[in-house]
Protein backbone atom coordinates (compact mmCIF):
# COMPACT_ATOMS: atom_id res chain seq x y z
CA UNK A 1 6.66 6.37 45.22
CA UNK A 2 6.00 2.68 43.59
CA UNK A 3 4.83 5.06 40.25
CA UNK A 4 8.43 6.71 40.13
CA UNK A 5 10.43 3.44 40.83
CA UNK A 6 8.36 1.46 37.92
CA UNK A 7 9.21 4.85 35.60
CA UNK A 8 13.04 4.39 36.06
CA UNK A 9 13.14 0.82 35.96
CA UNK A 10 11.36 1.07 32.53
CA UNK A 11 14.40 3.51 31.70
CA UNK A 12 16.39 0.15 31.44
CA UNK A 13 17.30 -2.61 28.76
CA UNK A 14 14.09 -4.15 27.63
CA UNK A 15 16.24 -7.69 29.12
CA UNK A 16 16.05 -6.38 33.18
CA UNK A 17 12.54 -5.90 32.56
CA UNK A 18 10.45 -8.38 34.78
CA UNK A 19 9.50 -11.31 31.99
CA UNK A 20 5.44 -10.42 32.01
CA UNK A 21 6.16 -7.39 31.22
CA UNK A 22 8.30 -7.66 27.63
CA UNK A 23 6.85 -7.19 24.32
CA UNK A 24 8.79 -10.31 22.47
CA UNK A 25 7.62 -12.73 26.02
CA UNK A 26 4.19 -11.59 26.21
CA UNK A 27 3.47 -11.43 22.13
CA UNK A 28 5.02 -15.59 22.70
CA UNK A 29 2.72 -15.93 25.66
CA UNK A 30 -0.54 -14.44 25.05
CA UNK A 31 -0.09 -13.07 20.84
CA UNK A 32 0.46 -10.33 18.85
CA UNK A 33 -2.96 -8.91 19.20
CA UNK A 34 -2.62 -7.85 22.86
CA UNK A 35 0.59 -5.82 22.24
CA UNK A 36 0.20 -2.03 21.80
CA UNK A 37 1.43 -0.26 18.40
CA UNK A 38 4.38 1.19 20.79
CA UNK A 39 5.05 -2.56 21.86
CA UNK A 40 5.12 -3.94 18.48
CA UNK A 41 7.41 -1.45 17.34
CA UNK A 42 9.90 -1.84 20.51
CA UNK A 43 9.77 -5.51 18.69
CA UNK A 44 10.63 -4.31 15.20
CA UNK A 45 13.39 -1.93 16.71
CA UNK A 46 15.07 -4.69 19.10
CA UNK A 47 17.18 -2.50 21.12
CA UNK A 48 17.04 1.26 22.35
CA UNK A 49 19.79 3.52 22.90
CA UNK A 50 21.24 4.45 26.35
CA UNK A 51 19.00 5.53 28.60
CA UNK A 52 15.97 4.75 26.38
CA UNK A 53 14.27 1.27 25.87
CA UNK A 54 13.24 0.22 22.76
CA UNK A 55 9.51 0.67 23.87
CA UNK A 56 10.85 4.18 25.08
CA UNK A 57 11.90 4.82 21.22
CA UNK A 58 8.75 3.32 19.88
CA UNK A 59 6.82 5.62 21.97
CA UNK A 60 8.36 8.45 20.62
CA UNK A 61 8.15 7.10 17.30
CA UNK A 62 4.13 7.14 17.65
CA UNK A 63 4.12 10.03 19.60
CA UNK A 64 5.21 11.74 16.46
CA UNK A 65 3.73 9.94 13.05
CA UNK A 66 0.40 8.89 15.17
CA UNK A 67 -0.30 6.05 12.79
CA UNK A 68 0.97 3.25 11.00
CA UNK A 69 -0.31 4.93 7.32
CA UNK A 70 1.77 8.25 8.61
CA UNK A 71 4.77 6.39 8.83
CA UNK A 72 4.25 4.58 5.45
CA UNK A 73 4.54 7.69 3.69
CA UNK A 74 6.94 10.12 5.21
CA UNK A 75 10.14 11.24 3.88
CA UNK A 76 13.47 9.11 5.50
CA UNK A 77 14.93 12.51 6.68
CA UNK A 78 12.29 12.13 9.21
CA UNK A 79 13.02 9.06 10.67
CA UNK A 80 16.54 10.02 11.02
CA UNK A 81 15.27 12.89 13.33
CA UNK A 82 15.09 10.18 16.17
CA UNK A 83 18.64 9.48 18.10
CA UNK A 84 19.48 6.11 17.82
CA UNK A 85 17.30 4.95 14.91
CA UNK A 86 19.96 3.86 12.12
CA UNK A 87 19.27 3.20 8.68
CA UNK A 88 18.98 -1.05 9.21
CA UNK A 89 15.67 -0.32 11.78
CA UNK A 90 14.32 2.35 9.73
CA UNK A 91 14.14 0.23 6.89
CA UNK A 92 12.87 -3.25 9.18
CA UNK A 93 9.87 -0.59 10.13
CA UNK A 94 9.16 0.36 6.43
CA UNK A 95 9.71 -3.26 5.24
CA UNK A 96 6.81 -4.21 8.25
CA UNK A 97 4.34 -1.75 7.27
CA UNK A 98 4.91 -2.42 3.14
CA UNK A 99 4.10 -6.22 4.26
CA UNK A 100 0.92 -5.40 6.61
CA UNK A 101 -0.75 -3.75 3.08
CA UNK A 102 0.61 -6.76 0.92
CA UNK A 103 -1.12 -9.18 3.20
CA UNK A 104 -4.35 -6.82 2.87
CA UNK A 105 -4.14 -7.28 -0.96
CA UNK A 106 -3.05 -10.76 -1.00
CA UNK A 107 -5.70 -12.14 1.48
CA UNK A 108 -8.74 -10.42 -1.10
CA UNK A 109 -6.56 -11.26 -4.10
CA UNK A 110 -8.07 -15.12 -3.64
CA UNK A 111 -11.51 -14.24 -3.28
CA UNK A 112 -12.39 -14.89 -6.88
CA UNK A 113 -14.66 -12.70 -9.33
CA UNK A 114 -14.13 -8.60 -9.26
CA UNK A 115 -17.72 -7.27 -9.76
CA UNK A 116 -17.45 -3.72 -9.18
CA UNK A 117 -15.75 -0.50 -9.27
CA UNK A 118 -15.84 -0.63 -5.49
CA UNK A 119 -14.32 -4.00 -5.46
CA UNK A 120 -11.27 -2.74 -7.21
CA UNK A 121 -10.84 0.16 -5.03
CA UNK A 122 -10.88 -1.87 -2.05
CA UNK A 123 -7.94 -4.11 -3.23
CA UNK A 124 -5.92 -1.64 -4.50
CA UNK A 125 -6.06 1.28 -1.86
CA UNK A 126 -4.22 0.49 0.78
CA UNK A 127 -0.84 0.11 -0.77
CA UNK A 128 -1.55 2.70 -3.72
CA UNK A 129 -3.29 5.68 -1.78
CA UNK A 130 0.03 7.14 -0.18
CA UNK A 131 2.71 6.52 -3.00
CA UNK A 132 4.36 9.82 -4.11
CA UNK A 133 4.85 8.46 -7.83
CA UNK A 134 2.43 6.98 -10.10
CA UNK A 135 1.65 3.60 -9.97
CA UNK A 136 0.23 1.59 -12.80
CA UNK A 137 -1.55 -1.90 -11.85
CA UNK A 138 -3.32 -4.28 -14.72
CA UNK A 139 -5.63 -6.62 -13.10
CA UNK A 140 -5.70 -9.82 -15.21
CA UNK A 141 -8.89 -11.51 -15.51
CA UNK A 142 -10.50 -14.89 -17.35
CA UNK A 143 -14.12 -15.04 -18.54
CA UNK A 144 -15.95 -15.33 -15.33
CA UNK A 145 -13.60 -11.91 -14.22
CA UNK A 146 -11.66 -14.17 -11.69
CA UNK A 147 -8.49 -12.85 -10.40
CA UNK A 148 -5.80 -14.24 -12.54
CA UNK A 149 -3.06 -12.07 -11.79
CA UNK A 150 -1.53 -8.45 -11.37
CA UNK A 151 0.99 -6.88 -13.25
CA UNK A 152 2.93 -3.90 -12.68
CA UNK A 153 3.59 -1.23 -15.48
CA UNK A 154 6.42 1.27 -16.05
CA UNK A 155 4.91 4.39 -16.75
CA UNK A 156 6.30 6.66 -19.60
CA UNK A 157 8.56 9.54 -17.78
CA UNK A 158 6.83 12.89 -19.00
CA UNK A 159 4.78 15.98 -17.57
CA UNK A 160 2.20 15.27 -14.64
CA UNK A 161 -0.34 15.36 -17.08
CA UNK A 162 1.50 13.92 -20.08
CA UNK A 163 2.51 10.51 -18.90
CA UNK A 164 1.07 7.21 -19.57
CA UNK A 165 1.72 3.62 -19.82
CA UNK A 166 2.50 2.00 -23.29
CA UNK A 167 -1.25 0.42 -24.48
CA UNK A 168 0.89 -1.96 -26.77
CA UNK A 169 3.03 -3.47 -23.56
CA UNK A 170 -0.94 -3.60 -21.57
CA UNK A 171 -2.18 -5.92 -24.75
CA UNK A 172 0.38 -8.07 -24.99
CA UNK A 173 0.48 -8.80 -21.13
CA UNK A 174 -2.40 -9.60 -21.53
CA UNK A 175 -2.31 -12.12 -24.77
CA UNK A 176 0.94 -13.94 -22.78
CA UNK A 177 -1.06 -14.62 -19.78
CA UNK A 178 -4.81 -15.54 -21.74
CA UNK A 179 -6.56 -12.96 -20.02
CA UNK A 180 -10.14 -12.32 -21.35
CA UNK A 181 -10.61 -9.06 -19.91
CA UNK A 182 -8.59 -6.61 -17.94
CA UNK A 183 -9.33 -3.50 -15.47
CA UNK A 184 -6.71 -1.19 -15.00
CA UNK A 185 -5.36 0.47 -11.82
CA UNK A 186 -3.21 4.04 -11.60
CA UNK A 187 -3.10 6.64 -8.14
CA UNK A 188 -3.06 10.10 -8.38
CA UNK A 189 -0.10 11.25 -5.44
CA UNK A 190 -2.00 14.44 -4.91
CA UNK A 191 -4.61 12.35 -3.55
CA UNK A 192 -7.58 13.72 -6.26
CA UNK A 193 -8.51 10.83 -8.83
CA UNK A 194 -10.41 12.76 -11.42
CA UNK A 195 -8.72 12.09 -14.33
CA UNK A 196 -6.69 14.02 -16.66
CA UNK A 197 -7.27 14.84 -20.41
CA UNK A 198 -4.24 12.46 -21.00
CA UNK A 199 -6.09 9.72 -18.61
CA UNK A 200 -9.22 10.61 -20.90
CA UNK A 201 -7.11 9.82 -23.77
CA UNK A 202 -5.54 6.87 -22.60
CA UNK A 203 -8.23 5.11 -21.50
CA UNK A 204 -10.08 5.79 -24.75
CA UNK A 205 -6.76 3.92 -27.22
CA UNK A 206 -6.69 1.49 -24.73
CA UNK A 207 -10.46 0.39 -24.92
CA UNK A 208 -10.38 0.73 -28.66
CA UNK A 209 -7.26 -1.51 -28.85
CA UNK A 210 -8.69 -4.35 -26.09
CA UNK A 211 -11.92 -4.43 -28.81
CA UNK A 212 -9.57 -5.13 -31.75
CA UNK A 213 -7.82 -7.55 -29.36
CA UNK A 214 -10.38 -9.37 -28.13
CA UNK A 215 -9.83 -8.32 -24.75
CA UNK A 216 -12.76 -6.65 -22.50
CA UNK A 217 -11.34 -3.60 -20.71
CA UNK A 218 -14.05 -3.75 -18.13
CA UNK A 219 -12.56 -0.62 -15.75
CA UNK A 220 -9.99 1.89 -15.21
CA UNK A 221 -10.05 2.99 -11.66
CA UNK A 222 -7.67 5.95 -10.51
CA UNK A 223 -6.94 5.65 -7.24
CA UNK A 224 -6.82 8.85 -4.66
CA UNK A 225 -6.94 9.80 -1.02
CA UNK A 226 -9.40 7.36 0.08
CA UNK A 227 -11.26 8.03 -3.09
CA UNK A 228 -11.71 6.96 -6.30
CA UNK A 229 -12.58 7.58 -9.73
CA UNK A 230 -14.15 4.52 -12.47
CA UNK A 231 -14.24 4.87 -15.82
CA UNK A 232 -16.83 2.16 -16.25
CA UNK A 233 -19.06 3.92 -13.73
CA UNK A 234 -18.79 7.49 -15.21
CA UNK A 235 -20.56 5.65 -18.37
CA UNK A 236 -17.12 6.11 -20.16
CA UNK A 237 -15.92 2.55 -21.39
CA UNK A 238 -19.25 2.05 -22.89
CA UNK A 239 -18.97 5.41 -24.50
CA UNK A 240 -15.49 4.98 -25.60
CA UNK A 241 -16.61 1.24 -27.15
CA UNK A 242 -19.02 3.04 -29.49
């Protein structure tokens, strides 16, 4: 009987809950780390629709995507499947989840020197793995390959295997911003990195033009479905040098 009346009550507004009980009073009380992934989202979502909590809707939320990488890449027609969830929490949901892999970027983005291949990868994956168009990154570097900055890259509109970013506009980022070296950065949406013949060709101008330049292209790393292809370790910027 006490199982059924805690059920119904929970059927409520979030605000007759007892106070020990509510996601925003307990995150204040004891932090966001104790809250479940339905909590947090009751706290992103703010109210629920009658009849339904906001914990109710987050529930059904995970019930349905199952993770927080799920949700990050899933068409908007599907979040409109849920009654109740307008366009203004839909977006406060996407906006969260586009922050949690910032923060993962950011936090290794001050960790000095990139040494590796693997290094790369591990920045870059989280917010590049899932995207449904290609992405193109340059990671700035100075002479002892510390992090300078990134840069973003428009990528020439053409076939899926005949589009690429300018080399010319790469270079001259570059120059402005005294980079000695760079690595570049692109995903592949259908989650396989091997590269194309255009990526092959690419790659190739681009580490000719960073030798005229003066500017080491150390890497070119194409990003997948928690996978990853280098350039550098495939033994192809040194061949492409020669």
């Amino acid at each position: 009987m006490r199982r059924k009346e805690k059920k119904n009550r929970y059927k409520t507004g979030i605000v007759s809950w007892p106070e020990e009980d509510r996601p925003r009073e307990r995150l204040l009380k004891f932090g966001e780390h104790t809250l479940t992934n339905t909590e947090l989202l009751a706290i992103l979502l703010r109210t629920g629709i009658k009849g339904e909590s906001a914990v109710d809707l987050g529930r059904k939320i995970m019930q349905k995507f199952r993770t927080f990488r799920n949700m990050s890449h899933t068409d908007i027609s599907q979040w409109r499947e849920f009654k109740g969830l307008g366009e203004a929490k839909i977006c406060q949901i996407k906006a969260a989840i586009e922050l949690g892999r910032r923060f993962m970027t950011e936090e290794r983005k001050t960790e000095g020197s990139v040494e590796s291949s693997k290094e790369v990868a591990a920045l870059f994956m989280p917010r590049m793995r899932d995207l449904k168009k290609e992405v193109f990154k340059i990671l700035l570097l100075n002479g002892q390959n510390n992090i300078m900055d990134i840069k973003g890259l428009e990528i020439n509109e053409g076939t899926v295997t005949q589009s690429s970013p300018n080399v010319r506009e790469i270079m001259s980022k570059a120059l402005q911003n005294f980079a000695a070296a760079i690595v570049c950065i692109h995903n592949h949406p259908s989650g396989n990195p091997n590269p194309s013949q255009e990526d092959r060709r690419f790659t190739k101008e681009l580490v000719i033009a960073g030798k005229a330049m003066q500017i080491k292209v150390l890497d070119h790393v194409i990003i997948g479905d928690n996978k990853y292809y280098s350039f550098a370790d495939e033994g192809l910027i040194e061949e492409f040098e020669k």
